[in-house]
Structure formats: C-alpha cells, structure tokens
Protein backbone atom coordinates (compact mmCIF):
# COMPACT_ATOMS: atom_id res chain seq x y z
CA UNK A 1 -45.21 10.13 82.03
CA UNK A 2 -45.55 9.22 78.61
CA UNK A 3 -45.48 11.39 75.18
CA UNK A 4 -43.73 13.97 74.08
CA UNK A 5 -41.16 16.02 76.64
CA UNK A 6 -39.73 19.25 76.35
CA UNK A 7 -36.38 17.94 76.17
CA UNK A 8 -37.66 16.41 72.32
CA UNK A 9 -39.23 19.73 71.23
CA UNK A 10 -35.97 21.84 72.25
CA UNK A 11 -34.00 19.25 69.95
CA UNK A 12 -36.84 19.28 67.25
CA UNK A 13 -36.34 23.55 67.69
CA UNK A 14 -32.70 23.15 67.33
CA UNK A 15 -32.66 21.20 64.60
CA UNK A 16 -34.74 23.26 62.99
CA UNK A 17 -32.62 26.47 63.66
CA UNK A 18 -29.65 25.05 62.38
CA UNK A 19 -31.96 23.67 59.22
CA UNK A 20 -32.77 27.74 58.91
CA UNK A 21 -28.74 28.58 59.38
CA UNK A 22 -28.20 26.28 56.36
CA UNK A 23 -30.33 28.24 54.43
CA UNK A 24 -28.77 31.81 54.84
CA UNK A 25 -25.38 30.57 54.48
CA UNK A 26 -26.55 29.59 51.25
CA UNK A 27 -27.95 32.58 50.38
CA UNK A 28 -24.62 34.39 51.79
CA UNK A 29 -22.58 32.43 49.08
CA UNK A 30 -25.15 33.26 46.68
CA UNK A 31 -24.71 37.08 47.55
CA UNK A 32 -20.78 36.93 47.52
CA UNK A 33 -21.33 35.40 44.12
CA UNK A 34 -23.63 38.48 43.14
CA UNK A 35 -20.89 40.79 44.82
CA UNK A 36 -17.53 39.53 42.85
CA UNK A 37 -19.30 39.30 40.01
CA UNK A 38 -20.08 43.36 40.56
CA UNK A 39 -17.10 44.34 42.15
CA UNK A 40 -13.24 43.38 41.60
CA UNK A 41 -11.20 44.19 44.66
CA UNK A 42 -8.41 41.55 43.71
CA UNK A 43 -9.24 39.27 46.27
CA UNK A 44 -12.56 37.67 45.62
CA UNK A 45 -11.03 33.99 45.63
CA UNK A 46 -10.46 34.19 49.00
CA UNK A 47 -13.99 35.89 49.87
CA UNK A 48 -15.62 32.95 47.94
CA UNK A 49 -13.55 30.07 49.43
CA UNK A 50 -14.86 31.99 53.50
CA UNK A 51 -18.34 31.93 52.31
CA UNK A 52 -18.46 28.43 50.81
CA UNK A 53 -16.08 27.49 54.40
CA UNK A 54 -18.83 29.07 56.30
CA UNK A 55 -21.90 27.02 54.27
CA UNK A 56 -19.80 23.47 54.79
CA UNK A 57 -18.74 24.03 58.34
CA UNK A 58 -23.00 24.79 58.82
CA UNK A 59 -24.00 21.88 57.29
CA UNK A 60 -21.59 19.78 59.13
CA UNK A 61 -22.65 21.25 62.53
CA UNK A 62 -26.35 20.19 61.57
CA UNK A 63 -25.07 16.60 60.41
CA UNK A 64 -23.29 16.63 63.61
CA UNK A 65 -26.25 17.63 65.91
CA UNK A 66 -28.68 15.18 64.04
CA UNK A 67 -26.07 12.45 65.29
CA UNK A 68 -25.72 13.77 68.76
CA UNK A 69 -29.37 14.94 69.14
C-alpha cells in the first residue's frame, strides 16, 4: 500500500502540537513578564528564570521529536 499512513499523520499531529506548546510557553513568559513588572513579591527572578526553563525545555522536546519522529 502506497501513500500516506496514519502512522505519518499522527507524527505530522504531534509535531504540530508541540509546534502549538511552543507558542503558549511563549506567551507564558510574556505574561510573567507583564506580572513582575505589576507586582513585586521579592522573588520574581526566580519566577522568570521557571518560565523561560519551561519555554527552552519545550523547544528542546520539539527539536528532539523532529529528530526522533
């Protein structure tokens, strides 16, 4: 059989998912960024460094299932 299985679209749709992740753990960082800049609680260096973890460790798990997939 010959064309395009469903084993290719699920990757395609996972891909895509994780493309979609990307995008709202950028616009978490972008809100944390709107939040310390509002509020001071005395620890919004450590908030930022979590959200900006969270946005590299979701771009390296797309990188990573690119390879893979």
């Amino acid at each position: 059989m010959t064309g395009i299985s469903i084993l290719v679209i699920a990757k395609i749709f996972a891909l895509i998912g994780l493309g979609i992740y990307i995008i709202f753990a950028l616009v978490i960082v972008r809100q944390v960024n709107l939040m310390v800049a509002t509020i001071e609680v005395g620890f919004e260096f450590f908030i930022k460094i979590i959200a900006w973890a969270h946005l590299i460790f979701a771009i390296f798990v797309f990188i990573t299932a690119l390879l893979i997939l």
